[in-house]
Protein backbone atom coordinates (compact mmCIF):
# COMPACT_ATOMS: atom_id res chain seq x y z
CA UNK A 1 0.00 0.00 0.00
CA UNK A 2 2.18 2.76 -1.48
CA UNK A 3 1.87 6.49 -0.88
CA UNK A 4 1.10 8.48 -3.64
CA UNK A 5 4.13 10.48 -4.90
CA UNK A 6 2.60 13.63 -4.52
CA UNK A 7 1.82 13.54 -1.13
CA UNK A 8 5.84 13.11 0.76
CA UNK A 9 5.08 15.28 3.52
CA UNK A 10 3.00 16.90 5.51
CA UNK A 11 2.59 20.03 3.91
CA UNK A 12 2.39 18.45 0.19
CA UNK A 13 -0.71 16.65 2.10
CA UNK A 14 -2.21 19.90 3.52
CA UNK A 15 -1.55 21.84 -0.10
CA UNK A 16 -3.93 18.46 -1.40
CA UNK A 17 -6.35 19.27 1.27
CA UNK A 18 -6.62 22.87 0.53
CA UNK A 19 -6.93 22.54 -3.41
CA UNK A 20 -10.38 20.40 -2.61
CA UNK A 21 -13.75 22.52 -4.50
CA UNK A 22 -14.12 25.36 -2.22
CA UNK A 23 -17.33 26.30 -3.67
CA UNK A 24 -19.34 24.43 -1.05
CA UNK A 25 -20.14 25.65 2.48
CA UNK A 26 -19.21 22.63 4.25
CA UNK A 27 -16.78 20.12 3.70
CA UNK A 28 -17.20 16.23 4.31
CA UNK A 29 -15.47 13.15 4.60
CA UNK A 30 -15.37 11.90 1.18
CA UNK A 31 -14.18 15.60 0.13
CA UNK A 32 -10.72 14.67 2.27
CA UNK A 33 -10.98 10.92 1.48
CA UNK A 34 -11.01 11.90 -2.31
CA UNK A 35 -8.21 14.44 -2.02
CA UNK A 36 -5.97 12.10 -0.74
CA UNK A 37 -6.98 8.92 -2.25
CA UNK A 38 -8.19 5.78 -1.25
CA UNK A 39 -5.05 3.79 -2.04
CA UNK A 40 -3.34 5.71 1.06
CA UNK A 41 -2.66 4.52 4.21
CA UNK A 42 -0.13 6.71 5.32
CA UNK A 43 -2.12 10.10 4.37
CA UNK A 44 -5.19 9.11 5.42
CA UNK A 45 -4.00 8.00 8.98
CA UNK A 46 -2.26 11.36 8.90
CA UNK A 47 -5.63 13.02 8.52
CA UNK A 48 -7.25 11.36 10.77
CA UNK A 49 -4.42 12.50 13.50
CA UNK A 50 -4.59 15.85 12.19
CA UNK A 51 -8.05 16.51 12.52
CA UNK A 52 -8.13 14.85 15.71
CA UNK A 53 -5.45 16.97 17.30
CA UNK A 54 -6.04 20.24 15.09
CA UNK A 55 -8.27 22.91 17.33
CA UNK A 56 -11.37 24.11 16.76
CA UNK A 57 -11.98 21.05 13.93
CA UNK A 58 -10.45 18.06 16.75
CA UNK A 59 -13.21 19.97 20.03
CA UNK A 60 -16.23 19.22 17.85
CA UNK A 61 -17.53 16.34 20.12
CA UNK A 62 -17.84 13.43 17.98
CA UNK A 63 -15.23 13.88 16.25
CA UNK A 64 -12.07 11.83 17.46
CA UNK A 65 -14.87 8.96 17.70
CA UNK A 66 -15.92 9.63 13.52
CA UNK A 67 -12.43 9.57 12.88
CA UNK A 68 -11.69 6.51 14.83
CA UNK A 69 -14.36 5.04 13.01
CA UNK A 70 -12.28 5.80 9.87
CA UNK A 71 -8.63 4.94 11.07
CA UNK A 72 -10.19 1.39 12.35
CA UNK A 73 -12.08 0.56 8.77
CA UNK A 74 -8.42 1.47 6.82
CA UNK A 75 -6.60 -0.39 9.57
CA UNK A 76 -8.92 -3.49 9.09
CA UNK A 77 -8.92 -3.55 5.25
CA UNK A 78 -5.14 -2.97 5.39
CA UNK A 79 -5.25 -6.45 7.13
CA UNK A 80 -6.82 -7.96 5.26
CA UNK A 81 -4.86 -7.10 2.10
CA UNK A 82 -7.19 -4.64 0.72
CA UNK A 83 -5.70 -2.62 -2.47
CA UNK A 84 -8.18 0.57 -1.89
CA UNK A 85 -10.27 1.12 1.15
CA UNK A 86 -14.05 0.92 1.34
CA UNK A 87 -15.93 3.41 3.92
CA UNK A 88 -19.34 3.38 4.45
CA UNK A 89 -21.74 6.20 2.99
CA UNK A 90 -22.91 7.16 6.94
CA UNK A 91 -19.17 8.25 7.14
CA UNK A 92 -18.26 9.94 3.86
CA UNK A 93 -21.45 12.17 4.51
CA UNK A 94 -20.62 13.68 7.66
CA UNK A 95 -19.13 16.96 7.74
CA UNK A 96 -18.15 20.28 8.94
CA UNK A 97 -18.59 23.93 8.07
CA UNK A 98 -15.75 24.92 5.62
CA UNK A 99 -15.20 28.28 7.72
CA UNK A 100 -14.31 26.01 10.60
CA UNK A 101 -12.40 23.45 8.31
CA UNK A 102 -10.43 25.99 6.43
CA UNK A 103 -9.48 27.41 9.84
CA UNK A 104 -7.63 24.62 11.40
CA UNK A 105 -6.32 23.59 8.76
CA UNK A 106 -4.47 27.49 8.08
CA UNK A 107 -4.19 26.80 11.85
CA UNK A 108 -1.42 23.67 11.17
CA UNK A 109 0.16 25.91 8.19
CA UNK A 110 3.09 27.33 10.36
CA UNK A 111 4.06 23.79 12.31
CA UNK A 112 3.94 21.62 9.23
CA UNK A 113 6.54 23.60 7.76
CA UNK A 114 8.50 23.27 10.74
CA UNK A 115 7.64 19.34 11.41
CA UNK A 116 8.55 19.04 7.48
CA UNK A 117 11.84 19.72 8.27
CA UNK A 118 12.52 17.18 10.44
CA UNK A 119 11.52 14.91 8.80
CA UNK A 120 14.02 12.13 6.62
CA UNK A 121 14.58 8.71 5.17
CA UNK A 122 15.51 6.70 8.62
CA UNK A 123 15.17 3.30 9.85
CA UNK A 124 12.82 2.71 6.45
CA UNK A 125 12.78 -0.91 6.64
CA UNK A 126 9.91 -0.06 9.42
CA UNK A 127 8.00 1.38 6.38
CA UNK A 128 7.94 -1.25 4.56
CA UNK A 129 5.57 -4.68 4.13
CA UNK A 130 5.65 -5.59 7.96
CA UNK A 131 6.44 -2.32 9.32
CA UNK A 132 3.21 -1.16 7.64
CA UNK A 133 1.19 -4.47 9.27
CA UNK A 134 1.97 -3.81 12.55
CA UNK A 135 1.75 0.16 12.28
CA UNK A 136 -2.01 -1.01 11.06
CA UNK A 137 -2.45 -2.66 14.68
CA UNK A 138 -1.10 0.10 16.59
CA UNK A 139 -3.44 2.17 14.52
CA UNK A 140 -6.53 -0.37 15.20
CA UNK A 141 -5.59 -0.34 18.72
CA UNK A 142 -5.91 3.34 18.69
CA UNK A 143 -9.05 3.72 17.06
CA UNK A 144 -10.45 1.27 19.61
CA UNK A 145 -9.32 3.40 22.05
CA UNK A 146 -10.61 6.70 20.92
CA UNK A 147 -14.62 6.54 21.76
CA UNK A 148 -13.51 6.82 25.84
CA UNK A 149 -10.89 8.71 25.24
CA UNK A 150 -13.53 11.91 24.71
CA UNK A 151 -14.38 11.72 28.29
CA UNK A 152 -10.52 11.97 29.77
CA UNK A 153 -9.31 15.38 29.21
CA UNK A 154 -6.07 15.49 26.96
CA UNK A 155 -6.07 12.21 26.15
CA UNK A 156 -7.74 12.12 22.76
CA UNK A 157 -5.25 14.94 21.70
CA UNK A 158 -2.24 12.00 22.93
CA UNK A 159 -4.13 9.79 20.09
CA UNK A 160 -4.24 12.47 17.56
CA UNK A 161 -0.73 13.29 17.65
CA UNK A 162 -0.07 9.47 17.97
CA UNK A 163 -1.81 9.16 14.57
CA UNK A 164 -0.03 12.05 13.07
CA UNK A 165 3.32 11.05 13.91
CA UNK A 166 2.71 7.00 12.45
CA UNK A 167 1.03 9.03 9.53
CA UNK A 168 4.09 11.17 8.78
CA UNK A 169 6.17 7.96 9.35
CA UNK A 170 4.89 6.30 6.21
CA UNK A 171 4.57 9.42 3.94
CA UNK A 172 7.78 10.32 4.47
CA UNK A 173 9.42 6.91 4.86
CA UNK A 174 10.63 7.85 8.68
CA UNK A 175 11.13 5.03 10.68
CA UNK A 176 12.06 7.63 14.19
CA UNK A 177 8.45 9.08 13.29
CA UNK A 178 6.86 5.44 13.31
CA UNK A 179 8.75 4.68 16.86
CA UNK A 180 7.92 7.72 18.50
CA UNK A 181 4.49 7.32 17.30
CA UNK A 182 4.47 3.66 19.04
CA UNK A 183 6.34 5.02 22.42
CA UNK A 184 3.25 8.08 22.49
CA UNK A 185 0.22 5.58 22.10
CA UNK A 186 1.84 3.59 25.40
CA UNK A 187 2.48 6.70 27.23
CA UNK A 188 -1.37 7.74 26.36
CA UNK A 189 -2.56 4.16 27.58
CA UNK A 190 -0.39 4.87 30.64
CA UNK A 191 -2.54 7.90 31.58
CA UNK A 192 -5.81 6.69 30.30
CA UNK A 193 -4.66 3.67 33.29
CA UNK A 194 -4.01 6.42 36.00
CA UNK A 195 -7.41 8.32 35.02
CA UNK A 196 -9.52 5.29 35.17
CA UNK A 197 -7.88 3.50 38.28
C-alpha cells in the first residue's frame, strides 16, 4: 500500500487538502478521502491525526470517535490485504462547516513547515511490508481506544498526535516518526490507566 508520490510530507498533504472545490459551504469526509486517495494509508491516517489533534476542527464532540471510526475501517482492510479502502456512505457524509475546516487547517500551516523539516529517510525498513502491518495494529488499537478517550481530558489529543506522527512515518518513509508514534500511544494508555484506576 504505497503512498502516492505527490503527497511526501506533511505540507504536500495539507496543499492536497486545501486545493479540494471550495465552492461548497461545508466540507465532508469523502471531500478529504477523495483528495488524498483511497489507495493511502499513510495520508489518510495522517488526517485522521490531524483533525483529531487540530483545534477548533479536533473539540467538535464526535469527532475523534468519527475519525476513529475511519482509522479502524483502513486499519482493518489494510489487514486484510485490501488494495483501496471501502468506507461506508454514513461516514463519507458527515461533515463540517468549511469556515471552521479551512481554519484549522491554516491553523497547522506554520508547524507543518517546521515538522517538514525534520523529517528524513531513517530506519525505512519499518515502512515497509511488515512495518506497515503492525503500524495497522497500533493504529486499530488506537481507534479502539478513541470513543472513551472523549471523556478523559487530553487524552484524545495523545491519540491524535499518535496518529499524526505513524502518519508522517509512512509518507515520508521515517522510521524515528513510526517509533515515537508507538512510544506516544503507550504513554497515552499509561494515563488513560491512571485516570480510570
Amino acid at each position: 500500500m504505497h503512498n502516492r508520490n505527490e503527497d511526501s510530507n506533511l505540507m504536500d498533504l495539507i496543499d492536497s487538502i486545501e486545493n479540494m472545490e471550495q465552492d461548497a459551504s461545508r466540507v465532508s469526509v469523502d471531500d478529504v478521502v477523495h483528495a488524498v486517495g483511497r489507495r493511502s494509508f499513510g495520508p489518510l491516517l495522517l488526517v485522521a491525526g490531524l483533525i483529531t489533534l487540530t483545534p477548533i476542527i479536533g473539540d467538535i464532540p464526535g469527532m475523534p470517535t468519527l475519525m476513529a471510526a475511519l482509522v479502524l475501517l483502513v486499519s482493518v482492510q489494510l489487514l486484510a490485504g485490501s488494495e483501496a479502502f471501502w468506507l461506508p456512505r454514513w461516514l463519507l457524509k458527515r461533515s463540517l462547516s468549511r469556515q471552521k475546516f479551512d481554519k484549522g487547517i491554516h491553523y497547522m500551516k506554520k508547524p507543518a513547515r517546521w515538522i517538514d523539516g525534520l523529517l528524513r529517510v531513517r530506519l525505512p525498513w519499518l515502512t515497509g511490508y511488515i512495518g506497515i502491518r503492525v503500524t495497522a495494529v497500533v493504529c486499530l488499537l488506537i481507534a479502539l481506544a478513541m470513543p472513551p478517550m472523549e471523556f478523559i481530558p487530553f487524552s484524545a489529543n495523545g491519540a491524535g498526535l499518535a496518529l499524526t506522527l505513524l502518519g508522517l512515518g509512512l509518507v515520508a518513509r521515517d522510521g524515528i516518526a513510526l517509533l515515537l508514534g508507538f512510544t506516544l500511544f503507550g504513554a497515552t494508555c499509561v494515563f488513560i490507566a491512571m485516570n480510570l484506576l
